[in-house]
Protein backbone atom coordinates (compact mmCIF):
# COMPACT_ATOMS: atom_id res chain seq x y z
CA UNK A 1 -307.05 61.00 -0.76
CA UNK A 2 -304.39 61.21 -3.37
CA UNK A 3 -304.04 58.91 -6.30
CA UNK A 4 -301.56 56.29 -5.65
CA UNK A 5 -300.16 56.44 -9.44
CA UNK A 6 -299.27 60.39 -8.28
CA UNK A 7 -297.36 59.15 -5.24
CA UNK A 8 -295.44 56.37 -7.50
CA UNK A 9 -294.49 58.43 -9.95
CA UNK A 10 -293.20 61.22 -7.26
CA UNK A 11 -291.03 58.62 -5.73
CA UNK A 12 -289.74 57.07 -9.49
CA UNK A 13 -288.79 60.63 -10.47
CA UNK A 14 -287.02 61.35 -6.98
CA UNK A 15 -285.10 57.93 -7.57
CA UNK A 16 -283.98 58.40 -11.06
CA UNK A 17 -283.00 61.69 -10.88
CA UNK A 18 -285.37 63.09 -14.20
CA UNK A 19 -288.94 62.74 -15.70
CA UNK A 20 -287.57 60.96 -18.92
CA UNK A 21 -285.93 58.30 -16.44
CA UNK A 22 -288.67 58.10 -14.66
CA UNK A 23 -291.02 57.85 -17.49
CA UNK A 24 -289.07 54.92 -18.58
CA UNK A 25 -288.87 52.82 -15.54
CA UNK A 26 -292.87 53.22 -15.39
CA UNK A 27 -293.58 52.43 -19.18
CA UNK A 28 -295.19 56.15 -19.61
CA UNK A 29 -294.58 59.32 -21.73
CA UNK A 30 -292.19 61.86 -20.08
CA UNK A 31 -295.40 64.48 -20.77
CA UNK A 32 -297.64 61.97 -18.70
CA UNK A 33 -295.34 62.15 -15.73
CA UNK A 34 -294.89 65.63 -15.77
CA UNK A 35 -298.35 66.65 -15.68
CA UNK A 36 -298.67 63.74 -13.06
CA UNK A 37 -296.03 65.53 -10.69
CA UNK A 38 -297.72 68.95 -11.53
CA UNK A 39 -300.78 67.69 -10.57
CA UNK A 40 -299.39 66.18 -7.28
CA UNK A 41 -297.25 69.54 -6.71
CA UNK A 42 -300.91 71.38 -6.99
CA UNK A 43 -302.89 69.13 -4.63
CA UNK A 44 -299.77 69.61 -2.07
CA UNK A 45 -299.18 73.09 -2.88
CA UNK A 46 -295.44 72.44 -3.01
CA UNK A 47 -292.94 72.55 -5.45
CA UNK A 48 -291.68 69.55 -5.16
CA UNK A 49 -288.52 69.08 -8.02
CA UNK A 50 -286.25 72.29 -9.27
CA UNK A 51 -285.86 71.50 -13.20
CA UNK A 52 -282.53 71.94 -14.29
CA UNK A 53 -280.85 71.66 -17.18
CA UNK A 54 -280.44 67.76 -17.03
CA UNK A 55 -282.60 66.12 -14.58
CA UNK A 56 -284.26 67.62 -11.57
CA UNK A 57 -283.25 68.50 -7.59
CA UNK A 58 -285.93 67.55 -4.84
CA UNK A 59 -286.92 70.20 -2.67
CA UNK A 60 -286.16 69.49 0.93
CA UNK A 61 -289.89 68.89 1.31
CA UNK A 62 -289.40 66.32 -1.66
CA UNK A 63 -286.72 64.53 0.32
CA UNK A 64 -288.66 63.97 3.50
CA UNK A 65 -291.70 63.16 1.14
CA UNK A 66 -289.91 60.22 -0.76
CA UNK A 67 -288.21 59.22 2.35
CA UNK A 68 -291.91 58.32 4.14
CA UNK A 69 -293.23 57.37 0.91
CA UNK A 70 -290.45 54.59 -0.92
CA UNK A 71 -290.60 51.84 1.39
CA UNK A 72 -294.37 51.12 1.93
CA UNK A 73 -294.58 52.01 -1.85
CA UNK A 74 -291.95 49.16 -2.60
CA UNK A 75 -293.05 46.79 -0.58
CA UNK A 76 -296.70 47.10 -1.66
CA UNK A 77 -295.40 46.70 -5.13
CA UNK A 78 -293.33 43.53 -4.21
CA UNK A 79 -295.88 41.78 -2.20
CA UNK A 80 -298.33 42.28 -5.07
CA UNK A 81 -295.43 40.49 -7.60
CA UNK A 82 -295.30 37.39 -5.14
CA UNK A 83 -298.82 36.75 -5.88
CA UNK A 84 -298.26 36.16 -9.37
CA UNK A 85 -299.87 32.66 -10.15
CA UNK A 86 -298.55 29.76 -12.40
CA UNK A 87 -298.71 31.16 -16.35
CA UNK A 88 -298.11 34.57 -15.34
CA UNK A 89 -295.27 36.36 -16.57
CA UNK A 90 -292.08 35.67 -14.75
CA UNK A 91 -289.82 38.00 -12.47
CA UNK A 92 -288.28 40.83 -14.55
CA UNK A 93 -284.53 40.50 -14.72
CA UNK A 94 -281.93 41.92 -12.23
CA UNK A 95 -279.96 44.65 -14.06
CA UNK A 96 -276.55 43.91 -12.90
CA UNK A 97 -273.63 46.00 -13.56
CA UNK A 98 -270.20 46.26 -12.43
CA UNK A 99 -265.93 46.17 -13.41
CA UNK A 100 -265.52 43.38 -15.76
CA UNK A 101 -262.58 41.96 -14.24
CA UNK A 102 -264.70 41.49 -10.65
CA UNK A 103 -268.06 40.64 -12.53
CA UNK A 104 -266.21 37.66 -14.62
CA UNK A 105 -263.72 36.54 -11.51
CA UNK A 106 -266.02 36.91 -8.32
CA UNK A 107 -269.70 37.39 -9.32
CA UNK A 108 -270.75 35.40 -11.60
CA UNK A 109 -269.75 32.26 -10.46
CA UNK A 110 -271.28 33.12 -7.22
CA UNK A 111 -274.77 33.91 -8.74
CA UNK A 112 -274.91 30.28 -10.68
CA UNK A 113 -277.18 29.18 -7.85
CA UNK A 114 -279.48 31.86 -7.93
CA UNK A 115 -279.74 31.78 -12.05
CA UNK A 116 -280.54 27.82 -11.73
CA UNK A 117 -283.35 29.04 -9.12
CA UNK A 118 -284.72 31.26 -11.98
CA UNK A 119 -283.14 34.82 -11.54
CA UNK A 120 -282.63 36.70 -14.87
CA UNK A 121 -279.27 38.85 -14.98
CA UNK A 122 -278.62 41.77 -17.73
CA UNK A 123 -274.99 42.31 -17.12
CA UNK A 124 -272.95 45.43 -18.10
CA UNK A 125 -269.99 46.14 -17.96
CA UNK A 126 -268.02 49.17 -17.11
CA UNK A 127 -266.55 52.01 -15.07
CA UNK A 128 -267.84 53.30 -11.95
CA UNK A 129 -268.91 56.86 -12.63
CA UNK A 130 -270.62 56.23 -16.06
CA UNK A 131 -272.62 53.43 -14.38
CA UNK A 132 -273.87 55.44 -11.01
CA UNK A 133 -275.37 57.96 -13.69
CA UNK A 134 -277.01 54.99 -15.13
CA UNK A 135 -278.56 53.83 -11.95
CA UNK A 136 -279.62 57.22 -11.20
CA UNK A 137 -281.51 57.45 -14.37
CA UNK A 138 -282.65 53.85 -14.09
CA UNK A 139 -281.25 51.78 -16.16
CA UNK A 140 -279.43 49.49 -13.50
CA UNK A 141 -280.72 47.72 -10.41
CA UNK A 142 -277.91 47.27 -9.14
CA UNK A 143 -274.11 48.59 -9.66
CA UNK A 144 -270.82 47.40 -7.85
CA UNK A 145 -268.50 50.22 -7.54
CA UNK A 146 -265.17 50.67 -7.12
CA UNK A 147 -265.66 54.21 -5.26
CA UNK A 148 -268.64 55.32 -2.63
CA UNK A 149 -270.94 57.09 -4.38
CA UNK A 150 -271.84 61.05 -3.28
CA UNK A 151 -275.15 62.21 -2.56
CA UNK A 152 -278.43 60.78 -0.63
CA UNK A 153 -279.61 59.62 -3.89
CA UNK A 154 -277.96 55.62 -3.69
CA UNK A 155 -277.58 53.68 -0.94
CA UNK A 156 -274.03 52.35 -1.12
CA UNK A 157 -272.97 48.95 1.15
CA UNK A 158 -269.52 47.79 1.31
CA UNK A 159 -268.89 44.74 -0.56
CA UNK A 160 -265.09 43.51 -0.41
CA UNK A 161 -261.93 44.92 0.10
CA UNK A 162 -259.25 44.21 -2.82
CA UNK A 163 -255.95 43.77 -1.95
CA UNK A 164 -253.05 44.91 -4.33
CA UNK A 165 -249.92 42.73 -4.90
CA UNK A 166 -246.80 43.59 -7.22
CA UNK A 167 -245.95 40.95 -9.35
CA UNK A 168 -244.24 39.50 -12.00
CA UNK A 169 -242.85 36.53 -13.69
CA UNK A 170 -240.52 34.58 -12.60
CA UNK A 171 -238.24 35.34 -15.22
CA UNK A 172 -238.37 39.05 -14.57
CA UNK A 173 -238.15 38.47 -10.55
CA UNK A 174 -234.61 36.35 -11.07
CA UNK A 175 -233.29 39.08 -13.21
CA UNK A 176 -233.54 41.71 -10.56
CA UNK A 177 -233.14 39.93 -7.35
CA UNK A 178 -236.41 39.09 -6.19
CA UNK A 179 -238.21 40.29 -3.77
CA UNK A 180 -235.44 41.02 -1.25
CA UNK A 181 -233.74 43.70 -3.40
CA UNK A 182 -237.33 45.37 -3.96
CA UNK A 183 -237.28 45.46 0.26
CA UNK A 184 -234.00 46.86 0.26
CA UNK A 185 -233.89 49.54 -2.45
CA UNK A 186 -237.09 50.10 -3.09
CA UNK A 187 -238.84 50.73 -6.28
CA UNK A 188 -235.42 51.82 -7.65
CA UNK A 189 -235.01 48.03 -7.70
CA UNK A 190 -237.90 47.78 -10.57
CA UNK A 191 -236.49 50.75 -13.66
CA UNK A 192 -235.39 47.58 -15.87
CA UNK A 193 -238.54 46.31 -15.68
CA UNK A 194 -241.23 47.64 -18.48
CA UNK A 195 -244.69 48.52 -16.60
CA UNK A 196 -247.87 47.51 -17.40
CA UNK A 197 -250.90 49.06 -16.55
CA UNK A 198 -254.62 49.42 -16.89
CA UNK A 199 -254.64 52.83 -18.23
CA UNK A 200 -251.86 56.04 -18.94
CA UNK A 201 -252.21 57.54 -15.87
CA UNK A 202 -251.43 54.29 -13.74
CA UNK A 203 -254.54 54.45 -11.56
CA UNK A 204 -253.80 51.50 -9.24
CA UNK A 205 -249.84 51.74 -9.78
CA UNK A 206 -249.97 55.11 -8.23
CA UNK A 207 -251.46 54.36 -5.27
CA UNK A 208 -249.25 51.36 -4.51
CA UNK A 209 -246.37 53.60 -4.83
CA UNK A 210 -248.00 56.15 -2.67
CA UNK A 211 -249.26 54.10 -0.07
CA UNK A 212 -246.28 51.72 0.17
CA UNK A 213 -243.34 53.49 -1.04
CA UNK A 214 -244.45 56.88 -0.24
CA UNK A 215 -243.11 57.88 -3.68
CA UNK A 216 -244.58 59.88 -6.72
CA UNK A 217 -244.81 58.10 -9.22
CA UNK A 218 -243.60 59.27 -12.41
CA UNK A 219 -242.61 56.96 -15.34
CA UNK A 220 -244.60 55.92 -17.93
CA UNK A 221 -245.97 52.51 -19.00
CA UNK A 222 -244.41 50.13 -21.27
CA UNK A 223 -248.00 48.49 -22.25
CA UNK A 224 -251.40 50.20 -21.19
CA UNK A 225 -254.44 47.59 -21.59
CA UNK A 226 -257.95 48.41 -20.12
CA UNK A 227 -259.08 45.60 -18.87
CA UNK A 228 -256.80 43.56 -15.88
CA UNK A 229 -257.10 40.64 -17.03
CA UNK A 230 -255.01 41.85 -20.42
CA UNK A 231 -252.63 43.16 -18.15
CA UNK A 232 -252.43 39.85 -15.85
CA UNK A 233 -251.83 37.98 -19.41
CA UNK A 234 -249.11 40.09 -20.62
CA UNK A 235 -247.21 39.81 -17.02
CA UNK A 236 -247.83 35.94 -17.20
CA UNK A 237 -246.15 35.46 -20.99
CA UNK A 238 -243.00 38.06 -19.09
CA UNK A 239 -243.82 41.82 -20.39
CA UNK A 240 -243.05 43.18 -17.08
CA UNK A 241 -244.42 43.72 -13.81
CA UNK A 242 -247.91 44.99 -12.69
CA UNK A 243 -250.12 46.00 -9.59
CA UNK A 244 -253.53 44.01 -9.13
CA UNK A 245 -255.73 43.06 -7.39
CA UNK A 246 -255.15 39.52 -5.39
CA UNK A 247 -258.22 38.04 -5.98
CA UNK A 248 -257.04 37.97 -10.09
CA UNK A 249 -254.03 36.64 -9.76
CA UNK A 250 -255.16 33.77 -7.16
CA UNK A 251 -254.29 31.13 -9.44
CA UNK A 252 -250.80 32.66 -10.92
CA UNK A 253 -249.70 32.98 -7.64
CA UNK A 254 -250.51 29.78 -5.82
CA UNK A 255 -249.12 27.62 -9.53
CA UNK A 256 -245.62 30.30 -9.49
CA UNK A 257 -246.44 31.70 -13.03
CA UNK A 258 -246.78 34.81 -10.83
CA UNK A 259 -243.89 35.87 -8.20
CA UNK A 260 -244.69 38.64 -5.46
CA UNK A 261 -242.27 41.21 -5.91
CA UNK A 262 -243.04 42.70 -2.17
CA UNK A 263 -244.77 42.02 0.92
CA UNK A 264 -245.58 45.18 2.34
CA UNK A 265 -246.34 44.93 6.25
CA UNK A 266 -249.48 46.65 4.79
CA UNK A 267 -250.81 46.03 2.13
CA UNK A 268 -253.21 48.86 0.28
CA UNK A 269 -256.59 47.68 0.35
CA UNK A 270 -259.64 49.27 -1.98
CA UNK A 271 -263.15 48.98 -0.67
CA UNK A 272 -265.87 47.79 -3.30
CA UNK A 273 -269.25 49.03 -2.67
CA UNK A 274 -273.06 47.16 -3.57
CA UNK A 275 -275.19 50.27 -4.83
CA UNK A 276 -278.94 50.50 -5.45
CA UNK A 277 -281.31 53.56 -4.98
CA UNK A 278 -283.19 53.85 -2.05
CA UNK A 279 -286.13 52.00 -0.82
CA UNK A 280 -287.12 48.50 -1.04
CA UNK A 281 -286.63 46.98 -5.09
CA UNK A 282 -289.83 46.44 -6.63
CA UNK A 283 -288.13 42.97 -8.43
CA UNK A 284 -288.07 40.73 -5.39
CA UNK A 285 -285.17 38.89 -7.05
CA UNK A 286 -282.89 42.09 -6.96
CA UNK A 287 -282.97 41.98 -3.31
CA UNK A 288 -282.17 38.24 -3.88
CA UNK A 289 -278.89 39.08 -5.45
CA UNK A 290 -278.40 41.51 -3.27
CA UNK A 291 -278.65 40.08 -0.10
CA UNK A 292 -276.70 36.83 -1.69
CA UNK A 293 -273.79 38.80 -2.85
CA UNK A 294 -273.57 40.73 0.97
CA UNK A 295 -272.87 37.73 2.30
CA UNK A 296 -270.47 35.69 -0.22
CA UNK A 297 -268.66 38.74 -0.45
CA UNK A 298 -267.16 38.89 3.40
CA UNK A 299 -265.18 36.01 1.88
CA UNK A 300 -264.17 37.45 -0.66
């Protein structure tokens, strides 16, 4: 028989991508859980992890191994947490992290129920690349993304689908003819009008004009502010026009402080994902939040 503590901290170190992340989600010394996966690798007679220069690559072997091995693992480890009696220690908290705009517009609010039930949240906040690395390594439960990630190594489940509008305020949509002459000229119709934008290389402004106009394009911003909601503040008080996403400007839109500038038959859409490594959580209560935001999130 081998030790169960060898097999858990195979599949811990296959999940996080490295022995130092893995020796952190466990609570032991990266030298304990290398000579744990040595000693594993000897009673298999496998190598089971290449070591490279930051992190480690399973062997193919290693793949098939964690695949047979993560869900009975995880769901011994789960059904040994529900048994935890009254005066025990409570559920760990669900490391949540995600865009700020989305986290402070969509999911939060959503997840009041489940926080009055007794789910702890960490939240961070951020982009999507930095904090895939991070749940690699470990340090996240749970990350909503605005790309699918690469790789077997998360487990990726589409969440919502933003919608992009072009908008501005009403002062600004008067001055160049509203929507109609945007429809007729195109985005010829918009050079007056200063641009603001999430960051200098107009991420999301690009692919409107791609996607809708079938244009390059090329001028710069008049304001850059990294976070949406800066930019949906500056376009409200009349700085200029914009691309977001719908579910920001909800409000703006429905009260007029906000004017559409064009209605595309077809509007660009940009799939969200719900990422998590594989297997079953250990934390009952992230598959809680999981499973809760899966669901509200088809209305979204």
């Amino acid at each position: 028989m081998i030790d169960l503590n060898l097999l858990r901290t195979f599949v811990a170190v296959h999940q996080a991508g490295s022995f130092t992340a893995a020796a952190h989600l466990l609570g032991l010394s990266q030298p304990t859980v290398t000579a744990q996966i040595r000693a594993l690798e000897r009673r298999l007679g496998r190598e089971l992890f290449e070591r490279l220069p930051r992190g480690v690559a399973p062997s193919p072997y290693a793949e098939e191994l964690a695949a047979r091995l993560a869900p009975p693992l995880d769901a011994l480890a789960t059904a040994a947490g529900a048994d935890r009696g009254p005066g025990e220690a409570p559920v760990a908290p669900v490391h949540l992290a995600g865009p700020a705009e989305l986290m402070g517009a969509r999911v939060l609010p959503e997840l009041a129920d489940l926080i009055g039930r007794g789910v702890r949240l960490r939240i961070t906040l951020g982009l999507t690349d930095p904090l895939l690395a991070e749940l690699r390594a470990g340090r996240h439960d749970l990350v909503i993304a605005s790309t699918r990630p690469r790789g077997r190594t998360l487990e990726a489940m589409p969440l919502l689908d933003e919608e992009f509008v072009l908008v501005a305020a009403p002062v600004w949509a008067r001055r160049i003819g509203g929507p109609r002459r945007v429809a007729e000229e195109g985005p010829a119709a918009l050079d007056a009008v200063p641009l603001i934008t999430y960051a200098e290389d107009l991420p999301i402004a690009r692919r409107y004009w791609r996607y809708v106009f079938g244009q390059r394009l090329t001028r710069q911003a008049a304001v850059t502010v990294p976070d949406l909601r800066g930019v949906l503040a500056a376009v409200v008080a009349g700085a200029g026009f914009s691309v977001l996403p719908r579910y920001l400007c909800l409000a703006e839109l429905a009260s007029g402080a906000l004017v559409p500038l064009h209605v595309p038959a077809d509007a660009p859409l940009n799939t969200g994902f719900l990422v998590q490594r594989p297997g079953v959580p250990a934390n009952p209560h992230v598959a809680l939040v999981r499973d809760h935001l899966l669901r509200v999130g088809k209305s979204w």
